[in-house]
N, C-alpha and C. Protein backbone atom coordinates (compact mmCIF):
# COMPACT_ATOMS: atom_id res chain seq x y z
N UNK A 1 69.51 123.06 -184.74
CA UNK A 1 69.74 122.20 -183.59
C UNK A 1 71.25 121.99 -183.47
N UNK A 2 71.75 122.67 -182.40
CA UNK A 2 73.54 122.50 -182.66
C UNK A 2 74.03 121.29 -181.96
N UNK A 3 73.13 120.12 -181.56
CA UNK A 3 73.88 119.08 -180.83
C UNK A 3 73.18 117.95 -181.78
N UNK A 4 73.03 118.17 -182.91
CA UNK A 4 72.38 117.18 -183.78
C UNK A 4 72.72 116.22 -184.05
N UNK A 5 74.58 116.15 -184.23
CA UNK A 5 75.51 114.79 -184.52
C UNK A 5 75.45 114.28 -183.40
N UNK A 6 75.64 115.06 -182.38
CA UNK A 6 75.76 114.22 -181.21
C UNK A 6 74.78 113.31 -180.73
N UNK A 7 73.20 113.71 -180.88
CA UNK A 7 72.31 113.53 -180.06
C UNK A 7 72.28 112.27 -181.42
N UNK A 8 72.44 112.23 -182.52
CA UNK A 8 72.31 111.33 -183.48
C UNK A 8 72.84 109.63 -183.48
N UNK A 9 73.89 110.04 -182.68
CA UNK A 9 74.54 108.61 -181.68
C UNK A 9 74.27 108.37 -180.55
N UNK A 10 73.61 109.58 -179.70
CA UNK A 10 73.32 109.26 -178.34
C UNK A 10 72.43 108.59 -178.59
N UNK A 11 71.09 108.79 -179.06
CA UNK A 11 69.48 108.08 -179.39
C UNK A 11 69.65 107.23 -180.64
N UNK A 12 69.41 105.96 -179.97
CA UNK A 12 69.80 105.50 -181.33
C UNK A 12 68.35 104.71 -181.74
N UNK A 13 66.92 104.88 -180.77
CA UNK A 13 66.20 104.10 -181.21
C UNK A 13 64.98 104.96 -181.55
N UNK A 14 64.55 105.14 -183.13
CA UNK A 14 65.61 104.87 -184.21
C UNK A 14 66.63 106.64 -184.13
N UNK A 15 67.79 106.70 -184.70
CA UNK A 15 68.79 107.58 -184.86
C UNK A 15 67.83 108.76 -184.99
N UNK A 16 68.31 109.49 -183.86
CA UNK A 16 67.06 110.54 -183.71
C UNK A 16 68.20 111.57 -183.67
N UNK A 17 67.74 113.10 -183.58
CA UNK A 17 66.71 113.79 -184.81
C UNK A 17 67.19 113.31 -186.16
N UNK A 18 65.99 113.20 -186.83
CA UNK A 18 65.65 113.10 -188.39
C UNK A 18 66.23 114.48 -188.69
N UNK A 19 67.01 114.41 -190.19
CA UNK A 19 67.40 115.19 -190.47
C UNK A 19 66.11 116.56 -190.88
N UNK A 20 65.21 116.13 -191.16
CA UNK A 20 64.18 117.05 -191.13
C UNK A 20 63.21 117.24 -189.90
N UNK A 21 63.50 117.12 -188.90
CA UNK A 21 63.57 117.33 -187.46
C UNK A 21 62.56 118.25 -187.03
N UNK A 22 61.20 118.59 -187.38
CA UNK A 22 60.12 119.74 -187.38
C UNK A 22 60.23 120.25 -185.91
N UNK A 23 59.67 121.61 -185.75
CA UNK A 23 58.69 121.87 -184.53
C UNK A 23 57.95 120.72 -184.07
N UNK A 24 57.44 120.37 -185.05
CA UNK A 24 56.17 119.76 -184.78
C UNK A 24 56.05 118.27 -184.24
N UNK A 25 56.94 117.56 -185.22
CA UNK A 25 58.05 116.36 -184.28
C UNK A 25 58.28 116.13 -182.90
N UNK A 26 59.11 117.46 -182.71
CA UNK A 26 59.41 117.81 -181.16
C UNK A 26 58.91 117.46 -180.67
N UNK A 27 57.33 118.56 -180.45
CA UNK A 27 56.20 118.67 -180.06
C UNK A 27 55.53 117.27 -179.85
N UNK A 28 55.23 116.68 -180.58
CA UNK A 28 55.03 115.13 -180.56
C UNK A 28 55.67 114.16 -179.49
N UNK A 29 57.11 114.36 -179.74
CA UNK A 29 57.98 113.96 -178.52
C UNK A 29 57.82 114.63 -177.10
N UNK A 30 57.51 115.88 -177.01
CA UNK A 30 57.52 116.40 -175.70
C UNK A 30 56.25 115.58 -175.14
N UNK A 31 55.24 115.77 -176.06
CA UNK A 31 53.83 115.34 -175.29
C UNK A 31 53.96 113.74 -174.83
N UNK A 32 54.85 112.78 -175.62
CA UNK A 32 54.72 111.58 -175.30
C UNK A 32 55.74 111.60 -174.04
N UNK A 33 56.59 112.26 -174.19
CA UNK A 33 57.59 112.53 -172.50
C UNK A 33 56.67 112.74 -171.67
N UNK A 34 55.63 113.63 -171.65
CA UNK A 34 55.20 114.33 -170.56
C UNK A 34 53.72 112.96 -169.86
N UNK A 35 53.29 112.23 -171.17
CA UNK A 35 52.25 111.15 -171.04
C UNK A 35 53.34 110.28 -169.98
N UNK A 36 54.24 110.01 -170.57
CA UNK A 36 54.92 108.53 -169.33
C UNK A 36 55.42 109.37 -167.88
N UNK A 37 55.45 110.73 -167.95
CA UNK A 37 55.92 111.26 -166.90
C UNK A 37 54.82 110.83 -165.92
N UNK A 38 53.60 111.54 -166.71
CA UNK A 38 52.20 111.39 -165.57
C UNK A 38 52.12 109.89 -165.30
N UNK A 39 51.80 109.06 -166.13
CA UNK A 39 52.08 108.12 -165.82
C UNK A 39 52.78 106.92 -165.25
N UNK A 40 53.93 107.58 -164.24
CA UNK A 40 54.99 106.97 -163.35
C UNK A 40 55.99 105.91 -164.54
N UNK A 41 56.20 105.92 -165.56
CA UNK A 41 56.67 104.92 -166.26
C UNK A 41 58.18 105.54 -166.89
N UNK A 42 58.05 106.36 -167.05
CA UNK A 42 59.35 107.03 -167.48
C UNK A 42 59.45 109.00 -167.03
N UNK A 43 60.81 109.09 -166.71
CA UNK A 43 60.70 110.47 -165.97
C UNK A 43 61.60 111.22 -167.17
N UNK A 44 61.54 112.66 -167.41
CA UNK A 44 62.45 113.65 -168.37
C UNK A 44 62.30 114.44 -167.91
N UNK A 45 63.63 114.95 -167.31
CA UNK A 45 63.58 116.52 -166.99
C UNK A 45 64.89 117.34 -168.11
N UNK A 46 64.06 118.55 -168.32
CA UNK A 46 65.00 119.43 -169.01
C UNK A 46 65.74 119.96 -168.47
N UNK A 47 67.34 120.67 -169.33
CA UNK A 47 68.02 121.32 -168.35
C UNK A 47 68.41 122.29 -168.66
N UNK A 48 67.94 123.49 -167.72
CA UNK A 48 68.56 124.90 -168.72
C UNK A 48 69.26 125.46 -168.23
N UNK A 49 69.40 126.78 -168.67
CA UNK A 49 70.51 127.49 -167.92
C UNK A 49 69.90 128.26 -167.04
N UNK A 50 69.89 129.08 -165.94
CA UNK A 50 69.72 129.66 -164.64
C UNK A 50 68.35 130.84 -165.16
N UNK A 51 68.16 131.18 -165.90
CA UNK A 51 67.38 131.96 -166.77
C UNK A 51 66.29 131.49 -167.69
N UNK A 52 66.27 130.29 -167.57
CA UNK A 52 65.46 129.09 -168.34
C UNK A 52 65.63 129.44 -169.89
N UNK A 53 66.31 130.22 -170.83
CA UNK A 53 65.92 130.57 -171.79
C UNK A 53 66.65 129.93 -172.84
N UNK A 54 67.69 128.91 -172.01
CA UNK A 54 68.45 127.77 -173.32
C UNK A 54 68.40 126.54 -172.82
N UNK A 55 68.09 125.52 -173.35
CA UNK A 55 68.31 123.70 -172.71
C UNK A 55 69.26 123.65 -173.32
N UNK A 56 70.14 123.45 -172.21
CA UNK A 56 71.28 122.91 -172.16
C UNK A 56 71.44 121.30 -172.33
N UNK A 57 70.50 120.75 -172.09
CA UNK A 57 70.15 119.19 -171.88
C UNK A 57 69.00 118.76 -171.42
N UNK A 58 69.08 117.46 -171.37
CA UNK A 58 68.01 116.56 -170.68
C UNK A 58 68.53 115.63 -169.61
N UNK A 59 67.55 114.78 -168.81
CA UNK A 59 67.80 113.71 -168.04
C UNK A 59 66.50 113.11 -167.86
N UNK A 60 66.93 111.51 -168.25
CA UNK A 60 65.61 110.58 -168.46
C UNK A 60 65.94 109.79 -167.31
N UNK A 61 64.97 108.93 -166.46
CA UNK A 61 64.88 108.01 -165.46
C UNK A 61 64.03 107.02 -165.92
N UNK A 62 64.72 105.88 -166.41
CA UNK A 62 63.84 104.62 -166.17
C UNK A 62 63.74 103.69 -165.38
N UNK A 63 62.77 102.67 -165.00
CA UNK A 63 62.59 101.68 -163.81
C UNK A 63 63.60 101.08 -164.42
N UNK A 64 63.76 99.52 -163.66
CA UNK A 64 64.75 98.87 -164.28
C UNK A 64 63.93 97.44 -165.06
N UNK A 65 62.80 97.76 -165.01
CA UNK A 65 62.28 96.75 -165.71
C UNK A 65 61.36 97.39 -167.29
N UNK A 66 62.04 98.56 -167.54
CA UNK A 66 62.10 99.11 -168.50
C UNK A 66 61.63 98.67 -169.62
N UNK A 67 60.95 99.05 -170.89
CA UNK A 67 60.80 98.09 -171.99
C UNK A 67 62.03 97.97 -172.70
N UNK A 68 62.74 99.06 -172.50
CA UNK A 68 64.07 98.15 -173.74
C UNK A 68 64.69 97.48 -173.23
N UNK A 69 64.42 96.99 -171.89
CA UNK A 69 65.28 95.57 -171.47
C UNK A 69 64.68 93.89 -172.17
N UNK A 70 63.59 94.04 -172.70
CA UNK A 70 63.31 93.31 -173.05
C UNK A 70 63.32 92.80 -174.10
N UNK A 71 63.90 93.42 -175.00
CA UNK A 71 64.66 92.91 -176.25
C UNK A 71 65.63 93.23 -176.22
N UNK A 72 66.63 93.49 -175.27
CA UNK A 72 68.00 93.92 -174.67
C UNK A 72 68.86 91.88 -174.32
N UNK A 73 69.68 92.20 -174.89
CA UNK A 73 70.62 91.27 -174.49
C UNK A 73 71.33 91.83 -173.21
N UNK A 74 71.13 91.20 -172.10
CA UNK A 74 71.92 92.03 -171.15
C UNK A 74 73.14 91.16 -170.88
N UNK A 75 74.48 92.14 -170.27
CA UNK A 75 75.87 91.24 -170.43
C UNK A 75 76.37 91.67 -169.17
N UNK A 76 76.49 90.87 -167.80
CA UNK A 76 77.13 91.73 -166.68
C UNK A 76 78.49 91.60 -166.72
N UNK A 77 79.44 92.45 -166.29
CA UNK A 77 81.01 92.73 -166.16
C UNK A 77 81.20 92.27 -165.01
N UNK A 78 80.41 92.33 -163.61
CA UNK A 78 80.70 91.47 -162.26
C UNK A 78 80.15 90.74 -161.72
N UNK A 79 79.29 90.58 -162.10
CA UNK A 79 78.44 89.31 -161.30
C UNK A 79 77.00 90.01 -161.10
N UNK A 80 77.39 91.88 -161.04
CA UNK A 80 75.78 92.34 -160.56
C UNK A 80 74.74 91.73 -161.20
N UNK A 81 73.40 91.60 -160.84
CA UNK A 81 72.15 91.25 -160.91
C UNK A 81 71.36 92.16 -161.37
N UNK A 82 70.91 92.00 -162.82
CA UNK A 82 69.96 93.37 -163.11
C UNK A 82 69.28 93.65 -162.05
N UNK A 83 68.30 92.68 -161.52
CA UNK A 83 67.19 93.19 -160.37
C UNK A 83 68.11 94.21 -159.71
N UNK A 84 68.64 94.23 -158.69
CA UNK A 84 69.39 95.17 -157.94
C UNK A 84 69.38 96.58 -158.51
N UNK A 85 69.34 96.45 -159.71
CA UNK A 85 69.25 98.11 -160.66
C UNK A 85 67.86 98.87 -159.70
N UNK A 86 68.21 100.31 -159.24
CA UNK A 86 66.96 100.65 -158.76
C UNK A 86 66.34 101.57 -160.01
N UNK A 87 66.97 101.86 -160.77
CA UNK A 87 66.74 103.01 -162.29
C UNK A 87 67.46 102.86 -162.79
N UNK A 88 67.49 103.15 -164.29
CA UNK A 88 68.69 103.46 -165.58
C UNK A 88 68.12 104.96 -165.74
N UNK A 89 69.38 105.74 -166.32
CA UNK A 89 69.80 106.98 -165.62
C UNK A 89 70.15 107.31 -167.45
N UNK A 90 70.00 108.09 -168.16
CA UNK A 90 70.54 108.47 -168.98
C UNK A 90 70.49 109.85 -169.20
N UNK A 91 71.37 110.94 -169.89
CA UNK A 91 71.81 111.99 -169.94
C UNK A 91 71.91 112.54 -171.26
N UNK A 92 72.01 113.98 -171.46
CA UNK A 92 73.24 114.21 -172.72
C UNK A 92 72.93 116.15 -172.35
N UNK A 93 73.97 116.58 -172.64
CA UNK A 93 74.20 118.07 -172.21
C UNK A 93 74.74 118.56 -173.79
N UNK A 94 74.11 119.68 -174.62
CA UNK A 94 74.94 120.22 -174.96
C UNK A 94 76.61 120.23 -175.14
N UNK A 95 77.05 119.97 -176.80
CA UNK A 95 78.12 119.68 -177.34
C UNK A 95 79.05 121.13 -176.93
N UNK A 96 78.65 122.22 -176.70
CA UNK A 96 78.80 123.75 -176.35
C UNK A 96 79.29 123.20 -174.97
N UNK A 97 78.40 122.84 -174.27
CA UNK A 97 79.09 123.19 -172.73
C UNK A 97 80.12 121.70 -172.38
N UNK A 98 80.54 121.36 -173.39
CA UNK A 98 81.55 120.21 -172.79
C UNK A 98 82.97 120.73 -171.75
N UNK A 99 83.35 121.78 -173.12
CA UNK A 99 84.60 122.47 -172.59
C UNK A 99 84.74 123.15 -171.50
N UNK A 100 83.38 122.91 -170.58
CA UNK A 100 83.30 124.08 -169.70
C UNK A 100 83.39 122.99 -168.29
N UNK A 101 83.41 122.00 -168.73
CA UNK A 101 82.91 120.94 -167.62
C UNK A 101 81.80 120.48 -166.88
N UNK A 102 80.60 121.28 -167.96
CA UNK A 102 79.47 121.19 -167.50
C UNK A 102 78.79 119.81 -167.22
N UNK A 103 79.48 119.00 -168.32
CA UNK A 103 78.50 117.54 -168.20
C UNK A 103 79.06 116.72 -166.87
N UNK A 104 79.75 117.16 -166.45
CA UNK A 104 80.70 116.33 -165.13
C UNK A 104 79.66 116.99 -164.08
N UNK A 105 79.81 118.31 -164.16
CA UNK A 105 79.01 118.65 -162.64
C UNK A 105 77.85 118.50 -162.62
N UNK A 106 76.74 118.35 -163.84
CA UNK A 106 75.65 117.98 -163.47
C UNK A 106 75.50 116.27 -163.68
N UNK A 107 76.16 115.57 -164.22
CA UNK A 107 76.04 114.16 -163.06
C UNK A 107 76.30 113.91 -162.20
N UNK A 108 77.80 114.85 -161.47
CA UNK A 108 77.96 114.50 -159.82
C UNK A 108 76.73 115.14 -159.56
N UNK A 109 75.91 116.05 -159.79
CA UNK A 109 74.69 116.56 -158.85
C UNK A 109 73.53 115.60 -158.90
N UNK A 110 73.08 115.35 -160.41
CA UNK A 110 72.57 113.71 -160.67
C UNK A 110 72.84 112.73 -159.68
N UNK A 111 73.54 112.16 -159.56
CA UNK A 111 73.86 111.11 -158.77
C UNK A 111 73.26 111.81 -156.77
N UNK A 112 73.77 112.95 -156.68
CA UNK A 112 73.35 113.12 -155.13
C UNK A 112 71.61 113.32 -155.01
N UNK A 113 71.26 113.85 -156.18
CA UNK A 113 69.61 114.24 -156.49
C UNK A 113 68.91 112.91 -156.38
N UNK A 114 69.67 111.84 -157.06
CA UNK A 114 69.34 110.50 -157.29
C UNK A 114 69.15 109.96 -155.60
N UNK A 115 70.37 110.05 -154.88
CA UNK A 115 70.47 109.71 -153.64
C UNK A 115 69.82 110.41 -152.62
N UNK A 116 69.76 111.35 -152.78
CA UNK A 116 69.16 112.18 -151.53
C UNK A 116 67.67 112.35 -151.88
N UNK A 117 66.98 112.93 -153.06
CA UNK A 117 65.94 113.19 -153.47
C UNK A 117 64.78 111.81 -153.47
N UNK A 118 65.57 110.74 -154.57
CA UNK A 118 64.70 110.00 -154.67
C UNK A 118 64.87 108.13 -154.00
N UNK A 119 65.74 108.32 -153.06
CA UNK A 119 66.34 107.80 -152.75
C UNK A 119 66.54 106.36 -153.47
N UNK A 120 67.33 106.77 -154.32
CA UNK A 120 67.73 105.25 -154.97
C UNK A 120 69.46 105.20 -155.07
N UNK A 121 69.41 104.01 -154.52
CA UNK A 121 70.78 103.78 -154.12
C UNK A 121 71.95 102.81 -155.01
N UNK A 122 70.69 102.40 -156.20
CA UNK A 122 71.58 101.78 -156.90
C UNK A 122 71.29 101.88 -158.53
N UNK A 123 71.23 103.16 -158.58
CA UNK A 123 70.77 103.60 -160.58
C UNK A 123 72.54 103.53 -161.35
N UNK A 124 71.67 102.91 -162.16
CA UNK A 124 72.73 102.74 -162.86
C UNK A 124 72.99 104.22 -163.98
N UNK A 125 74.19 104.63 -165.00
CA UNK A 125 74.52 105.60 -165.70
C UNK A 125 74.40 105.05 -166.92
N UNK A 126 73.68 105.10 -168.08
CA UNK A 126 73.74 104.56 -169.86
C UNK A 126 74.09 105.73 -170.67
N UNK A 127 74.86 104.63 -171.29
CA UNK A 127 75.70 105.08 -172.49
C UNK A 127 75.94 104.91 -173.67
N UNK A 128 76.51 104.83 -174.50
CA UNK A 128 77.05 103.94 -175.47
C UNK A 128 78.45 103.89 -176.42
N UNK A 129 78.92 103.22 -176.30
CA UNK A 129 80.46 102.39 -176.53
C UNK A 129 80.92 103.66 -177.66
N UNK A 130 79.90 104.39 -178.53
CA UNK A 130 80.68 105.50 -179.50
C UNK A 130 80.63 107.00 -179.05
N UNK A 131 80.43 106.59 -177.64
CA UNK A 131 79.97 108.00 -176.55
C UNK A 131 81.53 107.94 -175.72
N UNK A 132 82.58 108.40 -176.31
CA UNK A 132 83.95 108.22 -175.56
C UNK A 132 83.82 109.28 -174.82
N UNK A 133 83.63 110.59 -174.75
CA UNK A 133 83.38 111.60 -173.92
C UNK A 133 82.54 111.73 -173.03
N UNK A 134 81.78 111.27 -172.89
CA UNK A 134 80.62 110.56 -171.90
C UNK A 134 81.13 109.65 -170.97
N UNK A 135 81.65 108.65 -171.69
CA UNK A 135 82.16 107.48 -170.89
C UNK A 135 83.47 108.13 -170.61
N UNK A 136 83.98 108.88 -170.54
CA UNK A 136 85.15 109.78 -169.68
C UNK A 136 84.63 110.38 -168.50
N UNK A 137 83.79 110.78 -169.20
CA UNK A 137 83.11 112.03 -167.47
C UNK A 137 82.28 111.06 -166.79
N UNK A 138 81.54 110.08 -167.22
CA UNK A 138 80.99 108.84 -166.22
C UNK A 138 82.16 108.02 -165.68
N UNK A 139 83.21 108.04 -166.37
CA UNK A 139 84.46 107.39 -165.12
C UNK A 139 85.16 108.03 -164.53
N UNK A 140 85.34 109.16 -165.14
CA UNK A 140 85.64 110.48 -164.30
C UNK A 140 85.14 110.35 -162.44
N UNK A 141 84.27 110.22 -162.50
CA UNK A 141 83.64 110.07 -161.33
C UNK A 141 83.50 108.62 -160.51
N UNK A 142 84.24 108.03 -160.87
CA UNK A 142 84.57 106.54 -159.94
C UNK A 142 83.84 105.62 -160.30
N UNK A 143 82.75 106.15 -161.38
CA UNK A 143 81.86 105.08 -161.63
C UNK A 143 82.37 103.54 -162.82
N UNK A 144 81.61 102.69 -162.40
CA UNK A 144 82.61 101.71 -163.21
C UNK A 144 81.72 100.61 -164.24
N UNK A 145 81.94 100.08 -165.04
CA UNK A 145 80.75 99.60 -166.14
C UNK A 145 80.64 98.17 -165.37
N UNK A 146 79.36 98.26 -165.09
CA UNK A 146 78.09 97.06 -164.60
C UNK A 146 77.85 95.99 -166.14
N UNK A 147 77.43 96.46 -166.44
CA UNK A 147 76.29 95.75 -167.44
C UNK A 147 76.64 96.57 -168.85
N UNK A 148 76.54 95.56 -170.10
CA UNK A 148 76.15 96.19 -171.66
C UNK A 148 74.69 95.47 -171.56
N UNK A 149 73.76 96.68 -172.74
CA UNK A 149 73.01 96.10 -173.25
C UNK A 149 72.80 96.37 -174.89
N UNK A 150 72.21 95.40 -175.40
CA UNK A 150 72.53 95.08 -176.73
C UNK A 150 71.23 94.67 -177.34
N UNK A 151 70.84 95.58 -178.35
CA UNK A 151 69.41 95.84 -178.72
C UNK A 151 70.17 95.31 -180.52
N UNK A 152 69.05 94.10 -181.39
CA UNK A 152 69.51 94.39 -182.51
C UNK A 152 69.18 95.22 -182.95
N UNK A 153 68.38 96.75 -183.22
CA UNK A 153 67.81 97.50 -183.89
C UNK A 153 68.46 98.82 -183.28
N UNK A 154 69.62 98.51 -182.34
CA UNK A 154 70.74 100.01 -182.17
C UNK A 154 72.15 99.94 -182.68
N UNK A 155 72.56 101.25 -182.81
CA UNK A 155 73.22 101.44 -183.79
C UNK A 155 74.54 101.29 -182.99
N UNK A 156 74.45 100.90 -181.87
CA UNK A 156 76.12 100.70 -181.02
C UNK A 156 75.43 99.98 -179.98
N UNK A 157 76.41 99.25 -178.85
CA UNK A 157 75.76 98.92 -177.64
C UNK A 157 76.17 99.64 -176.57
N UNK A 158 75.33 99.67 -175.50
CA UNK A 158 75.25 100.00 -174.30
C UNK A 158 76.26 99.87 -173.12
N UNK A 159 76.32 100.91 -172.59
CA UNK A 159 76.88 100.37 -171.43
C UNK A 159 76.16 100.85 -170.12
N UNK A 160 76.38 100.33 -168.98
CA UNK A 160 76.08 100.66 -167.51
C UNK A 160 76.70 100.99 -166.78
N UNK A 161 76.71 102.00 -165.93
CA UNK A 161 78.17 102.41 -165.05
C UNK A 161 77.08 102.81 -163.29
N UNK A 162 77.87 102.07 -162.71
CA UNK A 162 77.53 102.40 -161.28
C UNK A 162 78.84 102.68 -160.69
């Protein structure tokens, strides 16, 4: 798994992949992705390359009344109003395609897919505070931090960027 450190701070509930990280694990995880998919409760799409034959990444969509908001300390930076959140938006691309600028162009496309596709006009971007390269290419793009949220059982806190 070559994005293992990375994805090890991105997911922090609990610090995922396990260093013994099975097929079979996966597998476990894909099927419970694919249960909340059918079930309108949480969305994951994979992301590959033009040939489908490498994931390059993922992208998760949650409502905004989400379950980890609820043991989430939430902290706003302007005054926004969680309600107003129409989704939380989270990401992660391959440690390989950073240098290429890949993770920039598929959130500017994110964000128009978001807008045009599903029309939500106010999803927020999550992150977290030991994600400095992330939170470069999410401000990269004009976006600006809304909200932290703050789980005791994660290993950094959150941020929100609209």
């Amino acid at each position: 798994m070559s994005s293992r450190e990375f994805l090890f701070h991105w997911e922090q509930d609990p610090p995922y992949p396990a260093e013994d990280f099975s097929v079979e694990a996966n597998l476990e995880d894909l099927e419970q992705m694919d249960r909340e998919h059918r079930n309108g409760t949480r969305y994951t799409y994979t992301v590959t390359n033009t040939d489908e034959t490498q994931v390059l990444g993922c992208i998760y969509l949650l409502p905004n009344d989400d379950r980890m908001y609820r043991t989430a300390e939430v902290t706003t930076h302007d005054g926004t109003d969680l309600s107003s959140v129409d989704a939380t938006v989270a990401f992660w691309v391959r440690v390989s395609t950073w240098e290429s600028g890949f993770e920039r162009v598929l959130l500017a496309a994110l964000l128009g897919w978001l807008r045009d596709d599903w029309s939500l006009d106010r999803p927020v971007i999550i992150t977290n505070e030991k994600l400095d390269h992330q939170i470069a290419t999410i401000e990269s793009l004009g976006l600006t931090r809304r909200f932290d949220y703050d789980r005791a059982k994660d290993m950094y806190r959150s941020h929100a960027y609209a």
